[in-house]
C-alpha atoms as a PDB file:
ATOM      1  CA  UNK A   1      72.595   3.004 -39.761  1.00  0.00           C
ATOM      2  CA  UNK A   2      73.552   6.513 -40.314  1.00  0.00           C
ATOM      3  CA  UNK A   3      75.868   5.522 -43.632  1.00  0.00           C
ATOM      4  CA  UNK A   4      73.084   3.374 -44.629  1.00  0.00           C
ATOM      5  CA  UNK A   5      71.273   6.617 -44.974  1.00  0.00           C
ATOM      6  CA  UNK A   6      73.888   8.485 -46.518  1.00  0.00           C
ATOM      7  CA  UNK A   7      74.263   5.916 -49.130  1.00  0.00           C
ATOM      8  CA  UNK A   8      70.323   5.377 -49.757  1.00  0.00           C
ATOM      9  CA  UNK A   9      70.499   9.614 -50.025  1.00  0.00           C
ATOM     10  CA  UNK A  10      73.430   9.711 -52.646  1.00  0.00           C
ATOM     11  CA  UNK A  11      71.575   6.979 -54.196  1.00  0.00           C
ATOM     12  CA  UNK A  12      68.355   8.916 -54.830  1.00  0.00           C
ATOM     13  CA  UNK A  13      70.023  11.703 -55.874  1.00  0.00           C
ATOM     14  CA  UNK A  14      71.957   9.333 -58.369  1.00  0.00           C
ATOM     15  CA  UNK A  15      75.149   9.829 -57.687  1.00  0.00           C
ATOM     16  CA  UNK A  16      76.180   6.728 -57.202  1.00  0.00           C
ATOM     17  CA  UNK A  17      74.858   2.870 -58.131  1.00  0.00           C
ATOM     18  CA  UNK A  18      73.540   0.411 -55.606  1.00  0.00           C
ATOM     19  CA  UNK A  19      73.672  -3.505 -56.026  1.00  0.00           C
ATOM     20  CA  UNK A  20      69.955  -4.666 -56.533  1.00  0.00           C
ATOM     21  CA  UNK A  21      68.030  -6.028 -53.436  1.00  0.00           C
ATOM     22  CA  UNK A  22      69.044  -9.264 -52.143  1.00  0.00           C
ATOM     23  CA  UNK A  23      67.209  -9.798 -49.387  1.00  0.00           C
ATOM     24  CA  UNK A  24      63.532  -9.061 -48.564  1.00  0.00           C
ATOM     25  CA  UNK A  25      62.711  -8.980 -44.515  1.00  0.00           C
ATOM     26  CA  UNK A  26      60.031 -11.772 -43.990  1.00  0.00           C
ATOM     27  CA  UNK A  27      58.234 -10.310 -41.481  1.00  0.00           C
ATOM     28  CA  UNK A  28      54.677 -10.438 -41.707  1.00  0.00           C
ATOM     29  CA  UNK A  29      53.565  -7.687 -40.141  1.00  0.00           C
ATOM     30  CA  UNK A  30      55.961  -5.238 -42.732  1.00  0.00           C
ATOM     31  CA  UNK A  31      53.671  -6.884 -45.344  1.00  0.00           C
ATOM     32  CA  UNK A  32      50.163  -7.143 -43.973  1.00  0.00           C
ATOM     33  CA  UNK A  33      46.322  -7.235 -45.469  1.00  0.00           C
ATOM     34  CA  UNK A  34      43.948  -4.366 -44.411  1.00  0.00           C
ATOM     35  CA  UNK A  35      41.448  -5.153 -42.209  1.00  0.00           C
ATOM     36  CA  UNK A  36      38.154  -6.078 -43.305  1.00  0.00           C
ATOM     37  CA  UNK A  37      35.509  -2.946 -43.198  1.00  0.00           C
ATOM     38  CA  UNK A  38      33.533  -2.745 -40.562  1.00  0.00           C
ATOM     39  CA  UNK A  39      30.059  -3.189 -40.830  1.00  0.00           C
ATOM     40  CA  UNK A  40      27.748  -0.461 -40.849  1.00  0.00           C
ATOM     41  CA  UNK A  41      24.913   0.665 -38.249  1.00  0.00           C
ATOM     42  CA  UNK A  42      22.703   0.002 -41.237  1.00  0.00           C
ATOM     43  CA  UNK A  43      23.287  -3.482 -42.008  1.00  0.00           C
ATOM     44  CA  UNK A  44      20.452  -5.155 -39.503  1.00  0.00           C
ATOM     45  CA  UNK A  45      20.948  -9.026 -39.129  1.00  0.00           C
ATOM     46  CA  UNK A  46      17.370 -10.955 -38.033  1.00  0.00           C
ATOM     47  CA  UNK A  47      17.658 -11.907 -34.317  1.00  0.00           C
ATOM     48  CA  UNK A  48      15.608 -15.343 -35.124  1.00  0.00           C
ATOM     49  CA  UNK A  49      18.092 -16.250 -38.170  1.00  0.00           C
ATOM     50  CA  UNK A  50      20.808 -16.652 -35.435  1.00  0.00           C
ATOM     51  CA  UNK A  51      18.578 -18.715 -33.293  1.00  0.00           C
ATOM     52  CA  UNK A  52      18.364 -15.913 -30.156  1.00  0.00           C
ATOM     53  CA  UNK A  53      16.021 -13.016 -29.114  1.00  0.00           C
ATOM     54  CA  UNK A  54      16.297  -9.642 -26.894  1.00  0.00           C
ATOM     55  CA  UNK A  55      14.243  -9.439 -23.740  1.00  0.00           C
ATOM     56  CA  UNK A  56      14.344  -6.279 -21.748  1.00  0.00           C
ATOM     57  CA  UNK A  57      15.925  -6.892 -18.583  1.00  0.00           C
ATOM     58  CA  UNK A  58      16.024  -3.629 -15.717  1.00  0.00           C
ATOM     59  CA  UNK A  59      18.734  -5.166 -13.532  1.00  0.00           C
ATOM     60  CA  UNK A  60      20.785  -5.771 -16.589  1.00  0.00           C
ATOM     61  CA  UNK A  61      21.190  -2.362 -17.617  1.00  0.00           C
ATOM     62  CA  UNK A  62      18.634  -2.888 -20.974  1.00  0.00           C
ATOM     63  CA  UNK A  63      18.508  -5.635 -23.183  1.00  0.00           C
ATOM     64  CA  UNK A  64      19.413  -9.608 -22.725  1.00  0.00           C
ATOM     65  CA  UNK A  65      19.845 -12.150 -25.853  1.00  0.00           C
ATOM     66  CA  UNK A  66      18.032 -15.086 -25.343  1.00  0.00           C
ATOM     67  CA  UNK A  67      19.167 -17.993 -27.036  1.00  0.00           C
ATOM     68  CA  UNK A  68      16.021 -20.197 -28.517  1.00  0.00           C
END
């Protein structure tokens, strides 16, 4: 690895000519999408559209979703 370096160095500094790229690594994580964004605090979603609801439960430690 180390004269792959020193041949990728003389290279940039153009002192010398490599062959073109033959081979591309097919690795999919070398080549992956971003993430989608996250969504924001401010983007409320309607409990009853999803068919649930929140009752406040003590024991629970605050809320439970109720499916309807």
């Amino acid at each position: 690895m180390v004269c792959r370096g020193l041949l990728l160095m003389l290279h940039r500094a153009g002192a010398i000519e490599l062959p073109a790229v033959r081979w591309v690594n097919p690795n999919p994580f070398v080549r992956r999408q971003r993430p989608a964004a996250m969504r924001k605090p401010g983007d409320d979603v309607e409990l009853a559209s999803l068919g649930a609801r929140l009752r406040r439960d003590e024991t629970a430690g605050g809320y439970v979703v109720e499916h309807i």
